[in-house]
Structure formats: C-alpha cells, structure tokens
PDB file of N, CA and C in Angstrom:
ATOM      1  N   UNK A   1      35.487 -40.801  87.005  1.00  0.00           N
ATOM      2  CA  UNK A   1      35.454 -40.493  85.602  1.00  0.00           C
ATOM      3  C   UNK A   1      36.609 -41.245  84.943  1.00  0.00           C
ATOM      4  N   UNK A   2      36.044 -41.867  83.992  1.00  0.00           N
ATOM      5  CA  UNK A   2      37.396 -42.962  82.904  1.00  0.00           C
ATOM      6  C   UNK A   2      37.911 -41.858  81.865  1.00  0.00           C
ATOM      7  N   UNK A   3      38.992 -41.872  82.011  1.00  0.00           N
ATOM      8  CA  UNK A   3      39.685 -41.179  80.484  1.00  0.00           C
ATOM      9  C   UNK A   3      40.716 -41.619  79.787  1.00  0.00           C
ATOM     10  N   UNK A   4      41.182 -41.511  78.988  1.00  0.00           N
ATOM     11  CA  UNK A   4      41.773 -41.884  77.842  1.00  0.00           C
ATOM     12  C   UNK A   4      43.509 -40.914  77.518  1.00  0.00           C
ATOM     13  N   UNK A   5      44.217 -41.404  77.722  1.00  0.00           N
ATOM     14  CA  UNK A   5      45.413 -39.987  77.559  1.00  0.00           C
ATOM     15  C   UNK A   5      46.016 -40.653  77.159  1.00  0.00           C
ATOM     16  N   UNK A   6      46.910 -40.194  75.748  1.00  0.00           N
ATOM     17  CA  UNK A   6      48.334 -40.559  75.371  1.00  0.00           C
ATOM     18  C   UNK A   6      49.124 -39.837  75.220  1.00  0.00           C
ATOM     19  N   UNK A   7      50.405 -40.249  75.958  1.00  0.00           N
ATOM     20  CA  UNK A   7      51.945 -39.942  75.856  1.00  0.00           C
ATOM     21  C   UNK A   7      52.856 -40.706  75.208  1.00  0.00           C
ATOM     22  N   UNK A   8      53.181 -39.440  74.303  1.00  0.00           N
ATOM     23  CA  UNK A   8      54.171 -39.836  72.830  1.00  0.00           C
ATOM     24  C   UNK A   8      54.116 -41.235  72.752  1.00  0.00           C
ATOM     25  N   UNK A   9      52.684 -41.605  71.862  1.00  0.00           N
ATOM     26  CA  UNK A   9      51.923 -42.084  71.191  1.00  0.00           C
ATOM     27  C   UNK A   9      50.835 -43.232  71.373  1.00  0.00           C
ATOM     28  N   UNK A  10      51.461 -43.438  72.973  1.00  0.00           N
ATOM     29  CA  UNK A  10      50.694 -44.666  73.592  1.00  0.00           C
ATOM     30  C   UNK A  10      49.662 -44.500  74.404  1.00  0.00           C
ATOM     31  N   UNK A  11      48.517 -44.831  74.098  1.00  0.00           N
ATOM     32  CA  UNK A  11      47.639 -44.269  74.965  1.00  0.00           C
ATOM     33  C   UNK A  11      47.153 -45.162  76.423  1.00  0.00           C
ATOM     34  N   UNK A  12      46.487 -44.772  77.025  1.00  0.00           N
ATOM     35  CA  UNK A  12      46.557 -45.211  78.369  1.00  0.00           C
ATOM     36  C   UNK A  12      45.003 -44.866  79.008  1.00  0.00           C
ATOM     37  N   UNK A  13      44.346 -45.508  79.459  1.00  0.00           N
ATOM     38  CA  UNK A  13      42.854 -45.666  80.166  1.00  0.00           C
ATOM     39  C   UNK A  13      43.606 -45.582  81.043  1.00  0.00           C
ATOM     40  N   UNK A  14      42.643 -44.325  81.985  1.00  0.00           N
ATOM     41  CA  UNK A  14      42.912 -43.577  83.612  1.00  0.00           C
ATOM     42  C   UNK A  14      41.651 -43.295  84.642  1.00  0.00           C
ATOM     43  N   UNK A  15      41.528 -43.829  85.441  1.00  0.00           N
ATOM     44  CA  UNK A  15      40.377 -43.112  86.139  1.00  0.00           C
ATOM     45  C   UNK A  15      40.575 -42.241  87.107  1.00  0.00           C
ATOM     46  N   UNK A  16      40.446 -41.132  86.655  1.00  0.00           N
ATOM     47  CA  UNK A  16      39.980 -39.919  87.549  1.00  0.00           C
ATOM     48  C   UNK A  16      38.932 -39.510  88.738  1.00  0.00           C
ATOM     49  N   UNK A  17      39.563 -39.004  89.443  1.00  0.00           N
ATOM     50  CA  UNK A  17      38.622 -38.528  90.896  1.00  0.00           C
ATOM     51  C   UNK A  17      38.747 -37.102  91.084  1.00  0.00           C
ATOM     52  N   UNK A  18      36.782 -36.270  90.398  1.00  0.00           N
ATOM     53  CA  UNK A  18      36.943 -35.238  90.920  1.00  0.00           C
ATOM     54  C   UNK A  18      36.341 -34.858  91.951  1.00  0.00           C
ATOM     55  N   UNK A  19      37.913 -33.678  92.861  1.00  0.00           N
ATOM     56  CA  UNK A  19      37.568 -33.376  94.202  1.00  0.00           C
ATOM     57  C   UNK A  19      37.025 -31.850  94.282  1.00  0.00           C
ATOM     58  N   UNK A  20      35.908 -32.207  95.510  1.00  0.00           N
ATOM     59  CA  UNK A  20      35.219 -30.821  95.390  1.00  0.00           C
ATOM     60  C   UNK A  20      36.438 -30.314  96.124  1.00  0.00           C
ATOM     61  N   UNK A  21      36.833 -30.311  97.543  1.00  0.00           N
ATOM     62  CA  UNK A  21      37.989 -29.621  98.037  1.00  0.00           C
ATOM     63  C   UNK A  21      39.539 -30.101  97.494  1.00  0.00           C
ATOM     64  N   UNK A  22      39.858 -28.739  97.774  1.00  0.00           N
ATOM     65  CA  UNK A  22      41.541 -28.867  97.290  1.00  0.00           C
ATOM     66  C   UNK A  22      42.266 -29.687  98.267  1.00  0.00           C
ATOM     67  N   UNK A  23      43.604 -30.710  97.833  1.00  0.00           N
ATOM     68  CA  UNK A  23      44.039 -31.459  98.333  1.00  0.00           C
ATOM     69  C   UNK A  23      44.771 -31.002  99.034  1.00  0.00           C
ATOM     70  N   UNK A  24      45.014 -31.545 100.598  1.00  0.00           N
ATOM     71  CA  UNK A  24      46.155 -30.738 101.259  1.00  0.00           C
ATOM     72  C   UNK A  24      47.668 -30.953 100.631  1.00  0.00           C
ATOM     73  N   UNK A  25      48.260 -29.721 100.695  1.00  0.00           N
ATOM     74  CA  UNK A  25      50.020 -29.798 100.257  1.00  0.00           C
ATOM     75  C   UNK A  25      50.795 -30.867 100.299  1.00  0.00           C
ATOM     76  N   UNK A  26      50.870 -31.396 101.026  1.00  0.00           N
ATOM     77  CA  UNK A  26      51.308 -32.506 100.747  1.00  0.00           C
ATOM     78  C   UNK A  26      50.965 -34.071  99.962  1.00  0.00           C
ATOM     79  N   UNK A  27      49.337 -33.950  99.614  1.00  0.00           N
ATOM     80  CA  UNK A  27      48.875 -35.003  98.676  1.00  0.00           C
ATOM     81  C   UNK A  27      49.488 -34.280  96.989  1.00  0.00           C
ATOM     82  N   UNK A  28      49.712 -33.248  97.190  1.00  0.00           N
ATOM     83  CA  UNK A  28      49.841 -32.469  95.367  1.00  0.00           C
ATOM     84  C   UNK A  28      50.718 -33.531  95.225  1.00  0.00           C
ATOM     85  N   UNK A  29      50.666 -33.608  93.928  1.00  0.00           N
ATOM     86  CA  UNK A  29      52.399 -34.231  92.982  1.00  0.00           C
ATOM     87  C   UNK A  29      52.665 -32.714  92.067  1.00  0.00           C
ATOM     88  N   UNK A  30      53.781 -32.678  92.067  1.00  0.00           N
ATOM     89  CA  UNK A  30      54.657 -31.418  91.121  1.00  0.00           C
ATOM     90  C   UNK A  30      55.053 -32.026  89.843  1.00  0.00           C
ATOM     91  N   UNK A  31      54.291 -31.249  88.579  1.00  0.00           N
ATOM     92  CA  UNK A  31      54.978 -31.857  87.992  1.00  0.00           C
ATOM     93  C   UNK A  31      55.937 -31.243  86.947  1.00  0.00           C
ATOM     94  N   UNK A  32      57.314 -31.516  86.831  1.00  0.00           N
ATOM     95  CA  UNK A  32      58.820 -30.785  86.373  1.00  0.00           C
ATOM     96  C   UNK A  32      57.767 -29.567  84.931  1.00  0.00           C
ATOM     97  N   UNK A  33      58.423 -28.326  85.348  1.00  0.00           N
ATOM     98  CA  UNK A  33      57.981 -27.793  83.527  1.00  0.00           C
ATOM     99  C   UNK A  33      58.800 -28.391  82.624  1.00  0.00           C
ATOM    100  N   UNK A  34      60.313 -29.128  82.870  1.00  0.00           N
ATOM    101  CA  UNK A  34      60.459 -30.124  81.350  1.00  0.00           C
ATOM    102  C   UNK A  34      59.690 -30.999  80.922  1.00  0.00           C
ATOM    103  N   UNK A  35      59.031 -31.297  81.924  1.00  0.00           N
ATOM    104  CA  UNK A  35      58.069 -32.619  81.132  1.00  0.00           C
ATOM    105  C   UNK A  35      56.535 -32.137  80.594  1.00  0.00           C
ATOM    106  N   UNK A  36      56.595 -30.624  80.415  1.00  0.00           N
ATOM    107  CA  UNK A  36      55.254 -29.898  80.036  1.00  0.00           C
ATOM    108  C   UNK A  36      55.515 -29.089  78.743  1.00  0.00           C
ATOM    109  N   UNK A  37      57.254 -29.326  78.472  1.00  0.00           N
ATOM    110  CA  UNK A  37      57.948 -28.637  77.221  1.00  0.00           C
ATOM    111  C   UNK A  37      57.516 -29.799  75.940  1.00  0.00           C
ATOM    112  N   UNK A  38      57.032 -28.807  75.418  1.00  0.00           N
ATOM    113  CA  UNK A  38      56.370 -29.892  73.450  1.00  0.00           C
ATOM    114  C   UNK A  38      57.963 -30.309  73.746  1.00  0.00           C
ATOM    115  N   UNK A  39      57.963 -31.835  72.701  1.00  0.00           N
ATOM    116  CA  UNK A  39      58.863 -32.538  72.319  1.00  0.00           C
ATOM    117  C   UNK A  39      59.033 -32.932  71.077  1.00  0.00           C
ATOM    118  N   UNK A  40      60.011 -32.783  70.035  1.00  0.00           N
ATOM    119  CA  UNK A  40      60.158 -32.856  68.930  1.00  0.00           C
ATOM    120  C   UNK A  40      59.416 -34.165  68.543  1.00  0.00           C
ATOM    121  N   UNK A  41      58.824 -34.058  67.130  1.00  0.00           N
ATOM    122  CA  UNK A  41      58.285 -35.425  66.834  1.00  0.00           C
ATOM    123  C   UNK A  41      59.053 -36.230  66.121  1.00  0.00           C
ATOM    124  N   UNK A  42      59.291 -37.373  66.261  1.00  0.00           N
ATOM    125  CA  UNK A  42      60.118 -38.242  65.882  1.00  0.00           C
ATOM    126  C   UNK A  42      58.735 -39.151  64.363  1.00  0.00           C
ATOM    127  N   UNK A  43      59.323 -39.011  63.270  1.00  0.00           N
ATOM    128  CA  UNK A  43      58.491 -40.015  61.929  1.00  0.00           C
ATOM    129  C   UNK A  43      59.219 -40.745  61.879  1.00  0.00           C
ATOM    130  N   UNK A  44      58.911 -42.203  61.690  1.00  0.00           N
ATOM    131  CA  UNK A  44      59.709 -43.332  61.659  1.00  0.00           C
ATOM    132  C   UNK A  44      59.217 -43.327  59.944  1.00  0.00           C
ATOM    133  N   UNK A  45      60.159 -43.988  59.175  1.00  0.00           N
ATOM    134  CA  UNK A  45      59.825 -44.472  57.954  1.00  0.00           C
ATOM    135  C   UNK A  45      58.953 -45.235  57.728  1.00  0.00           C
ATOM    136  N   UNK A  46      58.383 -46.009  58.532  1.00  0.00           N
ATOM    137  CA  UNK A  46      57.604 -46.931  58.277  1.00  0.00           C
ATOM    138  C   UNK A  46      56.112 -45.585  58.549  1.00  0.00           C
ATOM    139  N   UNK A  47      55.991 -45.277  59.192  1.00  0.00           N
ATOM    140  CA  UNK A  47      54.815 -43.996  59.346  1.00  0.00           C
ATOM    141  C   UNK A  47      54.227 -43.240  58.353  1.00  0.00           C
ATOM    142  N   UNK A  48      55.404 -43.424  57.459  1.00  0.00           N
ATOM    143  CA  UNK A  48      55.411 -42.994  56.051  1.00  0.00           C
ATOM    144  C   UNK A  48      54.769 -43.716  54.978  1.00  0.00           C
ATOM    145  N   UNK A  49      54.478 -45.051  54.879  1.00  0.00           N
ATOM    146  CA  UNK A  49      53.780 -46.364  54.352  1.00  0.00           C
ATOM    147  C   UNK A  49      52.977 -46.460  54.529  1.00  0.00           C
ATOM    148  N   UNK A  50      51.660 -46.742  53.600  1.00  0.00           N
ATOM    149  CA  UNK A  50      50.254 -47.167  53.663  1.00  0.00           C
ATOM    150  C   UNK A  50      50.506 -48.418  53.365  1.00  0.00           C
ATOM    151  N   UNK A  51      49.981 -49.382  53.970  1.00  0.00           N
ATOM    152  CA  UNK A  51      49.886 -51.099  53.770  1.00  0.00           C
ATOM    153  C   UNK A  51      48.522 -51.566  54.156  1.00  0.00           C
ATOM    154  N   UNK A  52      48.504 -52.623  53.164  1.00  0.00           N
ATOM    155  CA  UNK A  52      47.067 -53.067  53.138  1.00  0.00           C
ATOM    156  C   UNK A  52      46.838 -53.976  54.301  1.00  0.00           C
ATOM    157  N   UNK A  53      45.828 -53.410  54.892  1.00  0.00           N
ATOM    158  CA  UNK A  53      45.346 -54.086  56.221  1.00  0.00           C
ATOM    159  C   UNK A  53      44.474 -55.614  55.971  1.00  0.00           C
ATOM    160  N   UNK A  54      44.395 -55.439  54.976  1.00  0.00           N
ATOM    161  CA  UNK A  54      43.183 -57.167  54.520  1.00  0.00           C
ATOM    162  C   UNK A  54      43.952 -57.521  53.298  1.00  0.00           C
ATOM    163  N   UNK A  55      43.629 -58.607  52.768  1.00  0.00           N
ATOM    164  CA  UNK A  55      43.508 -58.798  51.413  1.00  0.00           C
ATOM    165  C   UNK A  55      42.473 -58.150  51.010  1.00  0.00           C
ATOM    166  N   UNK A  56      42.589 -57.967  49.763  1.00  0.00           N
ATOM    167  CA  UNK A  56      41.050 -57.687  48.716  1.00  0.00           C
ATOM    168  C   UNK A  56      41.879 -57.099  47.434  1.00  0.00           C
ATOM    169  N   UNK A  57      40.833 -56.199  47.157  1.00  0.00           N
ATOM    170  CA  UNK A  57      40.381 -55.787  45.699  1.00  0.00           C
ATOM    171  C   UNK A  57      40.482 -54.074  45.827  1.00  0.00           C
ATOM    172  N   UNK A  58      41.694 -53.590  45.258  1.00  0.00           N
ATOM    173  CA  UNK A  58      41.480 -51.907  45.097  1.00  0.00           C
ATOM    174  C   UNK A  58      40.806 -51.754  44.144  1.00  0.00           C
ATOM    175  N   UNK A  59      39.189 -50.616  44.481  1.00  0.00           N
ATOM    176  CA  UNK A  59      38.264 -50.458  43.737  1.00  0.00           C
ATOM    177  C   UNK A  59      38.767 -49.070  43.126  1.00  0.00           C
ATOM    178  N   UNK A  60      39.528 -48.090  44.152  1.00  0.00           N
ATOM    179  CA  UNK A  60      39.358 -46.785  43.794  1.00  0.00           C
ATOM    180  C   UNK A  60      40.622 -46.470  44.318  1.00  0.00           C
ATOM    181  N   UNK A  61      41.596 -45.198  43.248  1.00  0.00           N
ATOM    182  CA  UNK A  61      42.785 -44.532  44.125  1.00  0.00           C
ATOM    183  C   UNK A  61      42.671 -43.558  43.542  1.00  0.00           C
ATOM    184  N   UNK A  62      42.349 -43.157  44.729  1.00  0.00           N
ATOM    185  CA  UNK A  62      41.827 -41.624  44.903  1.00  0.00           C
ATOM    186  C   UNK A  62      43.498 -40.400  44.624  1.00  0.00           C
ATOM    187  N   UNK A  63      44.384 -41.018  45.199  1.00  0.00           N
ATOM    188  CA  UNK A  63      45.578 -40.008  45.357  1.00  0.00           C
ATOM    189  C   UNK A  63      46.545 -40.375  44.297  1.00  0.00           C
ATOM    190  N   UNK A  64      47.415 -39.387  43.956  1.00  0.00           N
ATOM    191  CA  UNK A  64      48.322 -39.774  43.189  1.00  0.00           C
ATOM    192  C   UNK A  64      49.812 -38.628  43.562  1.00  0.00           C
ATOM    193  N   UNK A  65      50.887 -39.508  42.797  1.00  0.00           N
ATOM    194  CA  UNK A  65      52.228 -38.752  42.958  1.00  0.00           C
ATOM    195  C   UNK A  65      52.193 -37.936  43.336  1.00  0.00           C
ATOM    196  N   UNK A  66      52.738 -36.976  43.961  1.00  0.00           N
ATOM    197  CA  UNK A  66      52.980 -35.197  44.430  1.00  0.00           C
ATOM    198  C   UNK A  66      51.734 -34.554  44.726  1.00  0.00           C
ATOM    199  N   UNK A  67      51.130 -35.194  44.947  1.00  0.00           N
ATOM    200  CA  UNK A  67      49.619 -34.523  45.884  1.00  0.00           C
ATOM    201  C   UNK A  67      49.490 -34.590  46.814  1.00  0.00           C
ATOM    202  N   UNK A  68      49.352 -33.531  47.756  1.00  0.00           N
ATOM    203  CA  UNK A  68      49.819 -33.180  49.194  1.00  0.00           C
ATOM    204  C   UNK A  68      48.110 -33.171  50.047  1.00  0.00           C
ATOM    205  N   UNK A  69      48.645 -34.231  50.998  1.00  0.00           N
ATOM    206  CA  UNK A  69      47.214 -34.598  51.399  1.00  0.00           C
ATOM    207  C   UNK A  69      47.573 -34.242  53.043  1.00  0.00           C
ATOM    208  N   UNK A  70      45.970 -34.439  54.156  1.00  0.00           N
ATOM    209  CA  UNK A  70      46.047 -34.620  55.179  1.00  0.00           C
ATOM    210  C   UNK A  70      46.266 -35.699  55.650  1.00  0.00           C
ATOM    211  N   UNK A  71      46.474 -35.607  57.070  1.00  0.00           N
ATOM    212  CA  UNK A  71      46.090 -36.902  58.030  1.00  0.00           C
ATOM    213  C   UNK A  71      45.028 -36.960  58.186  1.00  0.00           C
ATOM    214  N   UNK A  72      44.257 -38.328  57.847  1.00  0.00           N
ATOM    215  CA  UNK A  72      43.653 -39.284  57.399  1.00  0.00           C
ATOM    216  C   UNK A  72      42.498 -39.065  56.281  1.00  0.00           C
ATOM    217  N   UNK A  73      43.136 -38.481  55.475  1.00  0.00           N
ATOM    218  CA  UNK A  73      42.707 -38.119  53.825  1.00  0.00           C
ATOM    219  C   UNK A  73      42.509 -39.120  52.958  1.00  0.00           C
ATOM    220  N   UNK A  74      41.204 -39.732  52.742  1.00  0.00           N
ATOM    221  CA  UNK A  74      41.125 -41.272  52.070  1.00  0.00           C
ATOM    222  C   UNK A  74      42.403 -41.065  50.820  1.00  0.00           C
ATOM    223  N   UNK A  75      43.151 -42.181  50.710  1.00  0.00           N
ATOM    224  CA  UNK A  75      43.935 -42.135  49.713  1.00  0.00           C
ATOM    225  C   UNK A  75      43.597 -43.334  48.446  1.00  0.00           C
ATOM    226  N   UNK A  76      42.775 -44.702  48.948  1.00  0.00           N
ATOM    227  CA  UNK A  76      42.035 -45.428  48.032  1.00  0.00           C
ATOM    228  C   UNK A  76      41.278 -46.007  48.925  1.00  0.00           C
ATOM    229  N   UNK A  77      40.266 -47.016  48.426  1.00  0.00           N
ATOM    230  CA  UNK A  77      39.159 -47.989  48.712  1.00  0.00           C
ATOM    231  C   UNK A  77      39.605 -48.863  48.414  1.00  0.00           C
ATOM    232  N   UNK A  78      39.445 -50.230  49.391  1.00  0.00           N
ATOM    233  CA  UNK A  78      39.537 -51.502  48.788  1.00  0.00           C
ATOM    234  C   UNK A  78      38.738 -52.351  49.029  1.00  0.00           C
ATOM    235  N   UNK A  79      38.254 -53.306  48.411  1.00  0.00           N
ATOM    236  CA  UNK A  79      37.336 -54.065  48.693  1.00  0.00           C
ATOM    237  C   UNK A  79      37.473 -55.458  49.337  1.00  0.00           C
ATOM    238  N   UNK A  80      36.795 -56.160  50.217  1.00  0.00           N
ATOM    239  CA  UNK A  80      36.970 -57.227  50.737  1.00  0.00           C
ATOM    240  C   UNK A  80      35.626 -57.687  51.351  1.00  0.00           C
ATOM    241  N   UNK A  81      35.244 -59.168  51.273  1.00  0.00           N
ATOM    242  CA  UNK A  81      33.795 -59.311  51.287  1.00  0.00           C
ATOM    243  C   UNK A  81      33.301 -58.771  51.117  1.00  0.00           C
ATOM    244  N   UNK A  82      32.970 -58.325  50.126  1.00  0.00           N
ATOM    245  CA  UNK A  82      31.820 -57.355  49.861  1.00  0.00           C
ATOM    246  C   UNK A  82      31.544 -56.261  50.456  1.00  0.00           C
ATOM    247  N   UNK A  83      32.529 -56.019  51.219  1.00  0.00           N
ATOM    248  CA  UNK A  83      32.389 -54.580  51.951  1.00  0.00           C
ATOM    249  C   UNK A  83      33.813 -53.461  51.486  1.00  0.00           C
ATOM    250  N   UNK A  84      33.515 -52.268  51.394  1.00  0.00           N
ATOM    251  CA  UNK A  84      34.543 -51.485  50.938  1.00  0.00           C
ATOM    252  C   UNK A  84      34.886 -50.721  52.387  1.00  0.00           C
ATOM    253  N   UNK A  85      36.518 -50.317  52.765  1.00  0.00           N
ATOM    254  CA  UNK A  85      37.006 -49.763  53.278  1.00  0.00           C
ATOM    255  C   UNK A  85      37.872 -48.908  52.934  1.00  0.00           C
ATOM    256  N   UNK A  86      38.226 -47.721  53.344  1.00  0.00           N
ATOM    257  CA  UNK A  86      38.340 -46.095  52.941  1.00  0.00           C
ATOM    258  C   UNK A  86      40.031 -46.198  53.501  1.00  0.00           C
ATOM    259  N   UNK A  87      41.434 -46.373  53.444  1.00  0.00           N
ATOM    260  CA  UNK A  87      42.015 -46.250  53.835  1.00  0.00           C
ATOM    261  C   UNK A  87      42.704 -45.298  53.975  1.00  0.00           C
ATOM    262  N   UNK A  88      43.185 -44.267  54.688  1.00  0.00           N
ATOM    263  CA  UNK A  88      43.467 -42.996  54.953  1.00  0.00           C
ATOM    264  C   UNK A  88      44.966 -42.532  55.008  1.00  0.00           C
ATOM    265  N   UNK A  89      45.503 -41.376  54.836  1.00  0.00           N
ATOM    266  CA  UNK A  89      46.761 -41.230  55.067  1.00  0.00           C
ATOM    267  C   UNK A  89      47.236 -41.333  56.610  1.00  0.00           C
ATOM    268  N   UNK A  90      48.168 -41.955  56.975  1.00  0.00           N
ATOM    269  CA  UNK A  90      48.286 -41.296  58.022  1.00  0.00           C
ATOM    270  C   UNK A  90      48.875 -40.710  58.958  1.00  0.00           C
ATOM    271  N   UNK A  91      49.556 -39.733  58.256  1.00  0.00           N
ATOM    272  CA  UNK A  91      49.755 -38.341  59.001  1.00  0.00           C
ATOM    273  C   UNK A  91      49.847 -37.103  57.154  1.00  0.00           C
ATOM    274  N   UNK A  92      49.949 -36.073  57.537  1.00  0.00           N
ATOM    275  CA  UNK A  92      50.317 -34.913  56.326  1.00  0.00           C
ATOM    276  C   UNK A  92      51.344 -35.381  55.742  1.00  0.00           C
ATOM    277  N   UNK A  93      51.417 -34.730  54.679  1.00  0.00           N
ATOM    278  CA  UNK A  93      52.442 -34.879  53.819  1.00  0.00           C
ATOM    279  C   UNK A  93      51.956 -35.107  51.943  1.00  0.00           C
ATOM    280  N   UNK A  94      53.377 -35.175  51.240  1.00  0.00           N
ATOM    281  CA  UNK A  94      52.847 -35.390  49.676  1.00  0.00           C
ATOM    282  C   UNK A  94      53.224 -36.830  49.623  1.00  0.00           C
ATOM    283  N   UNK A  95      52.140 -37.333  48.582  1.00  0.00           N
ATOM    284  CA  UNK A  95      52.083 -38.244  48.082  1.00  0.00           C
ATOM    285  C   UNK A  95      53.601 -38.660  47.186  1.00  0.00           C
ATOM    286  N   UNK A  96      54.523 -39.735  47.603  1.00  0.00           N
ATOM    287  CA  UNK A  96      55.951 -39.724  46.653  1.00  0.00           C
ATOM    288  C   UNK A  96      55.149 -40.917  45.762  1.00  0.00           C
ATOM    289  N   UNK A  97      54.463 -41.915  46.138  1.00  0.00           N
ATOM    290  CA  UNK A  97      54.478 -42.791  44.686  1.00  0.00           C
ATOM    291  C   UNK A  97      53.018 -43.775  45.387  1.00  0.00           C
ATOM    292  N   UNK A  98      52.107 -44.126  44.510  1.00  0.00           N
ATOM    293  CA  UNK A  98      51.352 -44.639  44.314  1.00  0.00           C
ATOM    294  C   UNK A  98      51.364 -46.114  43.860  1.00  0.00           C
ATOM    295  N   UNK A  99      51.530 -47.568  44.423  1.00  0.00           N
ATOM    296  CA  UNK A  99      51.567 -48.663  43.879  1.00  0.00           C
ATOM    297  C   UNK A  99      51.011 -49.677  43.297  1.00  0.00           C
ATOM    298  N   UNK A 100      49.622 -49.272  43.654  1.00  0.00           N
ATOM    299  CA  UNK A 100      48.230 -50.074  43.094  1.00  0.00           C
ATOM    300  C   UNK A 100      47.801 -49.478  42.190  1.00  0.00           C
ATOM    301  N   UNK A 101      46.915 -49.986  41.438  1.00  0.00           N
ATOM    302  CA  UNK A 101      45.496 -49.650  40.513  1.00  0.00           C
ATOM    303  C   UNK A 101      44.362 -49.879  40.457  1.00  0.00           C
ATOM    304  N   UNK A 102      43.452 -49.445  40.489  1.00  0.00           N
ATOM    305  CA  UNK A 102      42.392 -50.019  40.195  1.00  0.00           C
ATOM    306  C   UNK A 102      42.010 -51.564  39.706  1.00  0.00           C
ATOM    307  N   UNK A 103      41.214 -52.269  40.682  1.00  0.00           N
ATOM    308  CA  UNK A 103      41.129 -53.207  39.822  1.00  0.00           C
ATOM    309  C   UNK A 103      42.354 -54.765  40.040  1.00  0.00           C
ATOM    310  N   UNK A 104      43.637 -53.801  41.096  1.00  0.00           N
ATOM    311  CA  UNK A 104      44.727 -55.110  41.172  1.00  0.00           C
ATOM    312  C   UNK A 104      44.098 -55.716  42.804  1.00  0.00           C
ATOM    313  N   UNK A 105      44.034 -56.879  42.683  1.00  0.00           N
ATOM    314  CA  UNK A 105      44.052 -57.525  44.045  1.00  0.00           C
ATOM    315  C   UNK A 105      45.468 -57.512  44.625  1.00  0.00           C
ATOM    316  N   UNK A 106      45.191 -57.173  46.161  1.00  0.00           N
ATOM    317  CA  UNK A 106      46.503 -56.875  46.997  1.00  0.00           C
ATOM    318  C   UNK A 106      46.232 -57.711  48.466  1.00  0.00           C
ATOM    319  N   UNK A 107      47.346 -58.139  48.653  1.00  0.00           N
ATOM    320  CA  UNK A 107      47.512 -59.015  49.951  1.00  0.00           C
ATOM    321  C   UNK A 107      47.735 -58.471  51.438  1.00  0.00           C
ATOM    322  N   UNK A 108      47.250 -58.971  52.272  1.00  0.00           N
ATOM    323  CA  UNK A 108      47.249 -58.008  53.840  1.00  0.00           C
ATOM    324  C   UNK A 108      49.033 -57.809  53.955  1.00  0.00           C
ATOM    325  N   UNK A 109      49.670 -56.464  54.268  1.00  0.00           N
ATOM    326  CA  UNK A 109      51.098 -56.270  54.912  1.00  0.00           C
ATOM    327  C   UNK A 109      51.218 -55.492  53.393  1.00  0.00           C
ATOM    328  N   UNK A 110      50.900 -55.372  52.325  1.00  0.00           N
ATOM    329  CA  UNK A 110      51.247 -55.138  50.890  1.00  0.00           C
ATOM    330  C   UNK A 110      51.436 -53.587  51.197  1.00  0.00           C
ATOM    331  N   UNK A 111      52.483 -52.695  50.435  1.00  0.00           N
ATOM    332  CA  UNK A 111      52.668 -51.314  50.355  1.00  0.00           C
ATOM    333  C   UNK A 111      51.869 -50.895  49.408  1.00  0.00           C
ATOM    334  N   UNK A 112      50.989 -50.165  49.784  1.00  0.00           N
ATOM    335  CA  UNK A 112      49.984 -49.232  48.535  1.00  0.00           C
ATOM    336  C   UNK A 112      50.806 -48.303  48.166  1.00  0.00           C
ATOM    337  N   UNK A 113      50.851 -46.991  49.541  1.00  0.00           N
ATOM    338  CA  UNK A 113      51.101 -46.021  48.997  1.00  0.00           C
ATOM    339  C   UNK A 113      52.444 -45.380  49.815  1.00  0.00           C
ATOM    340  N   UNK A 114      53.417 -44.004  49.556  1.00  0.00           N
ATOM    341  CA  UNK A 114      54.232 -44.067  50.226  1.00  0.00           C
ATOM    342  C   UNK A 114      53.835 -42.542  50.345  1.00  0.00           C
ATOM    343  N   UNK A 115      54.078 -42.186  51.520  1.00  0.00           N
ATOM    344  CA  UNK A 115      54.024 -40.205  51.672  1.00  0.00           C
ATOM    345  C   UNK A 115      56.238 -40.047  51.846  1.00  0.00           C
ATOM    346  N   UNK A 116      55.969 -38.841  51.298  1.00  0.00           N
ATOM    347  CA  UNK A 116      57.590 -38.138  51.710  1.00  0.00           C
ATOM    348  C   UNK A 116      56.988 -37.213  52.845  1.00  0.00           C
TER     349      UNK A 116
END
C-alpha cells in the first residue's frame, strides 16, 4: 500500500506492508512519546502573502480589509488564457490589506493580498 505522510510540512510518499501476524519483538521500532507531542506551529511571514502565481488579469476580489476568512477561502479570481483561477487563502486569519482591483493586470511573484 503507497501513502502519502507529512512531517512539519513536507510530505513524503511511503510504501507500506500490511502484516497479517504481529512482528516479533525485536523487528518493532519504539517510537519516543516526544516525538508524538503536537509541536508548536511556526507562520513564517511570507505564509502570510498571497502572490500571483501567473500573470493575468484580476477579474474578481472577493475579500477585503478586516474580513476574517478560512484556509483556502477564494480570496479573488484571476484570469489568464482564457481560463480563470480561484486563488485561496492560505491558512485562517483576517484579511490586513487588499492590493489589486478588479480589472488591474498583475505579474507572476506580485503580492495581492496580505492576512495578519
């Protein structure tokens, strides 16, 4: 069985083997209860920044100043070839400032939006 697991934040493809019998004592691995203790989350500032992934065309901004949204809560649309993409918050938090408008063309790396 293939699975998928990430640790503090990196994820990692694993393949798993399930056993009908239990492994003898000495195949176990132990693993420490510190490393099974939650760990504070670390937000980098930049985590905090929405940036435009393409060039294009903001059609729609949906969010504004002091509006307290989810993780991954469309915050605008932008357009590029002719196709529109939904860009999302991403993680919780309020909205501190809004940089686009409707209507402005924005360049790939560009700051849209900022969460506090």
């Amino acid at each position: 069985m293939r699975l998928r697991i990430t640790v503090e934040g990196k994820a990692y493809d694993v393949d798993v083997e399930v056993m009908d019998e239990p492994q003898p004592e000495e195949e176990r691995v132990a693993i420490p209860a510190s490393v099974l203790q939650p760990r504070p989350i670390h937000i980098l500032p930049e985590d905090k920044i929405v940036r435009s992934p393409i060039a294009g065309l903001i059609t729609s901004v949906i969010a504004e100043a002091g509006q307290v949204v989810l993780k991954d809560e469309t915050l605008l649309i932008i357009e590029a070839m002719k196709m529109e993409s939904k860009l999302g918050a991403p993680m919780g938090g309020v909205v501190k400032n809004v940089q686009v408008a409707p209507g402005q063309t924005v360049r790939a790396g560009q700051v849209l939006v900022e969460l506090a």
